[in-house]
C-alpha atoms as a PDB file:
ATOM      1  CA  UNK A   1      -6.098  -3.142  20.605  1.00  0.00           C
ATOM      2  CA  UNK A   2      -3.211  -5.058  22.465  1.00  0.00           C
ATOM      3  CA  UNK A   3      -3.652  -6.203  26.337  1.00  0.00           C
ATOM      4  CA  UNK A   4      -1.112  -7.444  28.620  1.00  0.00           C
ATOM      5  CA  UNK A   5      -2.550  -8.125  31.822  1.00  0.00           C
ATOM      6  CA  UNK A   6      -0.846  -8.442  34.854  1.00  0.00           C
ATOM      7  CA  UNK A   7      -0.660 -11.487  37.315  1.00  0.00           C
ATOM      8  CA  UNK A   8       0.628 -12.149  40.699  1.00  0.00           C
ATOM      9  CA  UNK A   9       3.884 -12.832  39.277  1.00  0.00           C
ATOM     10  CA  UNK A  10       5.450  -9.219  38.412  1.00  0.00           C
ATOM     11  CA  UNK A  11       8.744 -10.609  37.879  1.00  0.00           C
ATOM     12  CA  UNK A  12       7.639 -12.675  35.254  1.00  0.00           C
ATOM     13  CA  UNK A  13       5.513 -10.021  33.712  1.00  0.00           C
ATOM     14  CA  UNK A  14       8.744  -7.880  33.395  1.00  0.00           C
ATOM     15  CA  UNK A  15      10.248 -10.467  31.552  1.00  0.00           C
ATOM     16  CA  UNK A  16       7.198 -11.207  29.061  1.00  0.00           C
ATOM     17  CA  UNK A  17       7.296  -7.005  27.946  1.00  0.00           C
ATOM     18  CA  UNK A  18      11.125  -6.323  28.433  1.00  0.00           C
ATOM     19  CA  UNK A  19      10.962  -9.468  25.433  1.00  0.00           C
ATOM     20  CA  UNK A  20       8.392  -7.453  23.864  1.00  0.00           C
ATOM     21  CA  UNK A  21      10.131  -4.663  23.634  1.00  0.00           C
ATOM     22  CA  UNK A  22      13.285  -6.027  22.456  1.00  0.00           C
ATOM     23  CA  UNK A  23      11.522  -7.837  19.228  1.00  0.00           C
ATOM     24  CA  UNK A  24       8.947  -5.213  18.566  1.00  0.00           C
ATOM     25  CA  UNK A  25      10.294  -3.493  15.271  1.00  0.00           C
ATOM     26  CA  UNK A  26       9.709  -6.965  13.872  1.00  0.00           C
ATOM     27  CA  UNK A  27       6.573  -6.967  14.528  1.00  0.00           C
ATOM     28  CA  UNK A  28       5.537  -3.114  13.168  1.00  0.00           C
ATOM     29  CA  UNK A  29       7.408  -4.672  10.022  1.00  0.00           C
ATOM     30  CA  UNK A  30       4.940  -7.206   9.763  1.00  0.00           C
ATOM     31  CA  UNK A  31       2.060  -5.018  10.297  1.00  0.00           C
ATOM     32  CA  UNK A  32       2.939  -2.219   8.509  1.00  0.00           C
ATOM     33  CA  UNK A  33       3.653  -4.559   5.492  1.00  0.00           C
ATOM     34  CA  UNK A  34       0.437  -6.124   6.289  1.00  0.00           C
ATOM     35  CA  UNK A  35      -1.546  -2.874   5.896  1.00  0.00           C
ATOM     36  CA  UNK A  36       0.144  -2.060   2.796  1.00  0.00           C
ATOM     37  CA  UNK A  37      -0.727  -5.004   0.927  1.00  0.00           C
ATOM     38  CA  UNK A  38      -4.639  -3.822   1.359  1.00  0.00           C
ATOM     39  CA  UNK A  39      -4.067  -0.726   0.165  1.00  0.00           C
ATOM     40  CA  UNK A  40      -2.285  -2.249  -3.035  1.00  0.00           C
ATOM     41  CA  UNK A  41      -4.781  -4.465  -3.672  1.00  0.00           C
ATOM     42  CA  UNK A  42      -7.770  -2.045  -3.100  1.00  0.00           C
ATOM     43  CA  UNK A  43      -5.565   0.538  -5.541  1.00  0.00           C
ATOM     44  CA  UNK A  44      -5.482  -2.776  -8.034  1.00  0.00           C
ATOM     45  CA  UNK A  45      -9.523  -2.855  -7.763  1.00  0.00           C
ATOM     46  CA  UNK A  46      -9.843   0.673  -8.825  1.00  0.00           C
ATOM     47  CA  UNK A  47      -7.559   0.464 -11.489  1.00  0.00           C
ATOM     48  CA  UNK A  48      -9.413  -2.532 -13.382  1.00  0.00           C
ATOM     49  CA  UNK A  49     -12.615  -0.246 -12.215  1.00  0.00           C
ATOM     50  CA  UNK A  50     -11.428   2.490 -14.183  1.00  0.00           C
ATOM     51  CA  UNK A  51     -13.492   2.482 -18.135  1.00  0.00           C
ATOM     52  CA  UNK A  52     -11.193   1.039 -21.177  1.00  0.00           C
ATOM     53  CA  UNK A  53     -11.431   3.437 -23.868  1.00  0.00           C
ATOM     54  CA  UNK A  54      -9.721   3.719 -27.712  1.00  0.00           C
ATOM     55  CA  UNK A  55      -7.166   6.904 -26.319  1.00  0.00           C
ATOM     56  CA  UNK A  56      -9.432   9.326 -28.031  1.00  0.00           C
ATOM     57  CA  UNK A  57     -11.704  10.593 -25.064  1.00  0.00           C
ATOM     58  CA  UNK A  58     -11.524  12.553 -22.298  1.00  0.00           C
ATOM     59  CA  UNK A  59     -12.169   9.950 -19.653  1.00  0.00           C
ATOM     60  CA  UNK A  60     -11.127   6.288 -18.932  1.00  0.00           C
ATOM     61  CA  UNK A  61      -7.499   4.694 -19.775  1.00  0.00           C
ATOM     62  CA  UNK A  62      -6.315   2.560 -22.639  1.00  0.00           C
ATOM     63  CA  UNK A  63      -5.656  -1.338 -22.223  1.00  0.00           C
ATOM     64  CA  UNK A  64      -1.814  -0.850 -22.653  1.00  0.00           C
ATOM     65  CA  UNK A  65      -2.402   2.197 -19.754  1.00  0.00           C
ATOM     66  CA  UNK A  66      -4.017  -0.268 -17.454  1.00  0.00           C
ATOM     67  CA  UNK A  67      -1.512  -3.424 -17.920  1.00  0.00           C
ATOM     68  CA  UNK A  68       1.303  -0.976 -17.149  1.00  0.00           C
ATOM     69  CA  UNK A  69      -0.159   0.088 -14.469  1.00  0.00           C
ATOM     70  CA  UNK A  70      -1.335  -3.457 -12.905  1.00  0.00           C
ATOM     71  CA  UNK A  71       1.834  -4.271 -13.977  1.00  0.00           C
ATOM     72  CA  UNK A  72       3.999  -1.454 -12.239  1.00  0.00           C
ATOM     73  CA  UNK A  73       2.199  -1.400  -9.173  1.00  0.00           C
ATOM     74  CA  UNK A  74       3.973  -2.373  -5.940  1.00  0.00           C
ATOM     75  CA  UNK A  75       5.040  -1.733  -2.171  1.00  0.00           C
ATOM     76  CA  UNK A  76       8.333  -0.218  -1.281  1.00  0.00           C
ATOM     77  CA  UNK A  77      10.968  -2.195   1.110  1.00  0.00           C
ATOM     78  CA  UNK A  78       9.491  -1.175   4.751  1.00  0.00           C
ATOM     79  CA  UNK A  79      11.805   1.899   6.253  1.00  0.00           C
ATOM     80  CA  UNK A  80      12.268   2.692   9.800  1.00  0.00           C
ATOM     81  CA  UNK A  81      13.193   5.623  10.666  1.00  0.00           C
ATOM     82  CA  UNK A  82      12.977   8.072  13.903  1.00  0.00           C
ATOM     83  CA  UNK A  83      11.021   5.344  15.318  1.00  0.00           C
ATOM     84  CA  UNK A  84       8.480   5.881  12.355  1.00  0.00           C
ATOM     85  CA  UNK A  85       7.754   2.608  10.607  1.00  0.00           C
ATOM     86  CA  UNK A  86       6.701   3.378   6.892  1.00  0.00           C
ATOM     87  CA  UNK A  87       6.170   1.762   3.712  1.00  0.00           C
ATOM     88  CA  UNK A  88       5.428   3.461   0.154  1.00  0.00           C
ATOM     89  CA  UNK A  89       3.069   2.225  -2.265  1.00  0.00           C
ATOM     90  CA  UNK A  90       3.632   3.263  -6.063  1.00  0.00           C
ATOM     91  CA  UNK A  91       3.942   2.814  -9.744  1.00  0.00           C
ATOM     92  CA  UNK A  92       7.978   1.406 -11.261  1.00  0.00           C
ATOM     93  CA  UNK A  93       8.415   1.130 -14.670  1.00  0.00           C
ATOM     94  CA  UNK A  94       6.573   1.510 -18.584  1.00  0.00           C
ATOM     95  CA  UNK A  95       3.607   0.579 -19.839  1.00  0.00           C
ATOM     96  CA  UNK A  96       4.073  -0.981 -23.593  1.00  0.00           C
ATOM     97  CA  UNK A  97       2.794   2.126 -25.551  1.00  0.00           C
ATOM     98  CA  UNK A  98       6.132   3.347 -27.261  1.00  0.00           C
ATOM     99  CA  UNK A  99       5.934   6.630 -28.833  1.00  0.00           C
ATOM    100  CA  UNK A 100       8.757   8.433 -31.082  1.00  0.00           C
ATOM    101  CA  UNK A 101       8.871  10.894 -27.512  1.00  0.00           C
ATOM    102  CA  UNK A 102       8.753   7.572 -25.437  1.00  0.00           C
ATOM    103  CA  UNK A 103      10.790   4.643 -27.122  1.00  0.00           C
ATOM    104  CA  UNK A 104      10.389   2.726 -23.894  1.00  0.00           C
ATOM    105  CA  UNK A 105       7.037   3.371 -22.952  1.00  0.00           C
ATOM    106  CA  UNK A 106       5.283   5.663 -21.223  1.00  0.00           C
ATOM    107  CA  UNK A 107       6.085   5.778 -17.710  1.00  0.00           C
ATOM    108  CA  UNK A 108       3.569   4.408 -14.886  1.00  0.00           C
ATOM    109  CA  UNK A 109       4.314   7.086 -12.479  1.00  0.00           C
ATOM    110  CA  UNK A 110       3.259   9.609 -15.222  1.00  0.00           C
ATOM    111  CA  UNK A 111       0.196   7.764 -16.437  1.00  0.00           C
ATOM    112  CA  UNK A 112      -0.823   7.517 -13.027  1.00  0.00           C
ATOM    113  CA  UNK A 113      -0.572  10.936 -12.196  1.00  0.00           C
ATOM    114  CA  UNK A 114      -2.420  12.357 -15.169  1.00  0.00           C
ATOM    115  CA  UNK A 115      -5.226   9.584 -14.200  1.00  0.00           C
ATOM    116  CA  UNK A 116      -5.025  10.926 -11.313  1.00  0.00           C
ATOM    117  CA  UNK A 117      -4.919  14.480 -11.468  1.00  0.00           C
ATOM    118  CA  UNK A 118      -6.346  15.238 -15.167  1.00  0.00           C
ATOM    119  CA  UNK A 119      -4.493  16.958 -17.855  1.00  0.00           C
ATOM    120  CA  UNK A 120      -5.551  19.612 -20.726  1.00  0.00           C
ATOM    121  CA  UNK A 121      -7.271  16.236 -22.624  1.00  0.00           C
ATOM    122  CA  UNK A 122      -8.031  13.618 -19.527  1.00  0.00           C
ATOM    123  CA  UNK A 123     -10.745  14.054 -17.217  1.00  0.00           C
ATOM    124  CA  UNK A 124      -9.160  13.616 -13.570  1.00  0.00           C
ATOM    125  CA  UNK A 125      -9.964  10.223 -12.493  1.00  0.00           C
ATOM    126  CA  UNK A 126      -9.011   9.895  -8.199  1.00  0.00           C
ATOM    127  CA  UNK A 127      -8.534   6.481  -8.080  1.00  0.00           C
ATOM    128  CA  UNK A 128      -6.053   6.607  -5.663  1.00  0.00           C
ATOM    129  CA  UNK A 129      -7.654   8.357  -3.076  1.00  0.00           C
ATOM    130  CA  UNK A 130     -11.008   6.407  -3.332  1.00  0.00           C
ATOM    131  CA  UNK A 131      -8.681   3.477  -2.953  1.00  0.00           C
ATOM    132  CA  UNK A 132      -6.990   4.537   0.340  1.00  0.00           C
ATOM    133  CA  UNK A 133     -10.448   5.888   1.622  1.00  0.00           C
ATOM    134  CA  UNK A 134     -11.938   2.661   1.064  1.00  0.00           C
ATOM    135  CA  UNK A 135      -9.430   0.579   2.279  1.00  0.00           C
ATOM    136  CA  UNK A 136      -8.284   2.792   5.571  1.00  0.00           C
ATOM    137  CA  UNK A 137     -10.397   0.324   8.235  1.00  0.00           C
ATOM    138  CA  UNK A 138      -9.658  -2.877   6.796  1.00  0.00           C
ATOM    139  CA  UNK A 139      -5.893  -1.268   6.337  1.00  0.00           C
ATOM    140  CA  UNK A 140      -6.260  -0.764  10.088  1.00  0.00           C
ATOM    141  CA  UNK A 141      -7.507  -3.561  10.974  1.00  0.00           C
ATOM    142  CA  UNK A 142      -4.804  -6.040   9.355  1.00  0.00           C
ATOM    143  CA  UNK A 143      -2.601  -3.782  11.029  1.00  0.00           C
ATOM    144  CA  UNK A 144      -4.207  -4.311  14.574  1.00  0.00           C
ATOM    145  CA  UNK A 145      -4.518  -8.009  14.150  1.00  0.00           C
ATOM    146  CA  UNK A 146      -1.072  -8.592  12.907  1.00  0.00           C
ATOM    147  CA  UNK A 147       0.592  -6.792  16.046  1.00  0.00           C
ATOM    148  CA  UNK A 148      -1.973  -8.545  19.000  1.00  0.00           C
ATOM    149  CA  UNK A 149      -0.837 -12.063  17.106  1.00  0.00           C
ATOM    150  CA  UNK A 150       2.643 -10.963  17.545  1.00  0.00           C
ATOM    151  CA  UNK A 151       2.204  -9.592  20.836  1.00  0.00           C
ATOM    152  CA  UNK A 152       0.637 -13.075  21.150  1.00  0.00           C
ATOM    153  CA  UNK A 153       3.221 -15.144  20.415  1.00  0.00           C
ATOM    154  CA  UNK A 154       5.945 -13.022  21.685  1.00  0.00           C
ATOM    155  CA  UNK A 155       4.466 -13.091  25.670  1.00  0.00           C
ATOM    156  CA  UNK A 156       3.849 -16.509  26.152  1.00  0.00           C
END
């Protein structure tokens, strides 16, 4: 958690968190981004945890599933907006598993949703969720540490 304290000199306290203030966003940027890239790389874990299979069973992903997805996977351009700082992590693109239905692959999105979710032949597989369960303190954390560094540098 950030601390300012405050010294004898008010005046020059008032100056140290008025120049807080005015470079703040920045620094929610920063930590926001900073948060995201441990949930991306704690979704990458569980994606390389998930079982390799032939395409013929009801659980685990094929290798061409798994490259798209490690492939696809990524962190959106941070957006602020309302005073809400937000970033979105996701799936962009195809896999290389072309199909007369899918001549340019399946897409990620949709692979990772039926993972995800389970369809009439996949068992559901919640990778996603374990991912951002397991990652939400360290996520935190990042997040914490990045803003008191910039809070850091910003009152001196």
């Amino acid at each position: 958690m950030a601390r300012f304290t405050i010294n004898a000199d008010f005046d020059a306290d008032l100056r140290k968190l008025q120049n807080i203030g005015l470079y703040i966003p920045n620094g929610c940027k920063e930590a926001v981004y900073d948060g995201a890239k441990v949930v991306a790389d704690q979704i990458h874990k569980e994606i390389l945890a998930i079982d390799i299979n032939d395409g013929k069973g009801k659980s685990g992903i094929t290798e061409a599933e798994r490259n798209g997805l490690i492939a696809g996977l990524g962190v959106s351009k941070i957006k602020t907006e309302d005073g809400t700082t937000s970033a979105a992590i996701g799936f962009d693109g195809y896999n290389d598993y072309t199909t007369h239905a899918y001549p340019k692959g399946h897409a990620n999105l949709m692979i990772a949703r039926a993972i995800n979710k389970g369809t009439s032949f996949r068992n559901p597989t919640k990778f996603i969720s374990k991912a951002v369960n397991k990652s939400r303190a360290a996520a935190q954390k990042a997040m914490s540490d990045c803003i008191d560094k910039y809070i850091g540098r910003m009152s001196r």
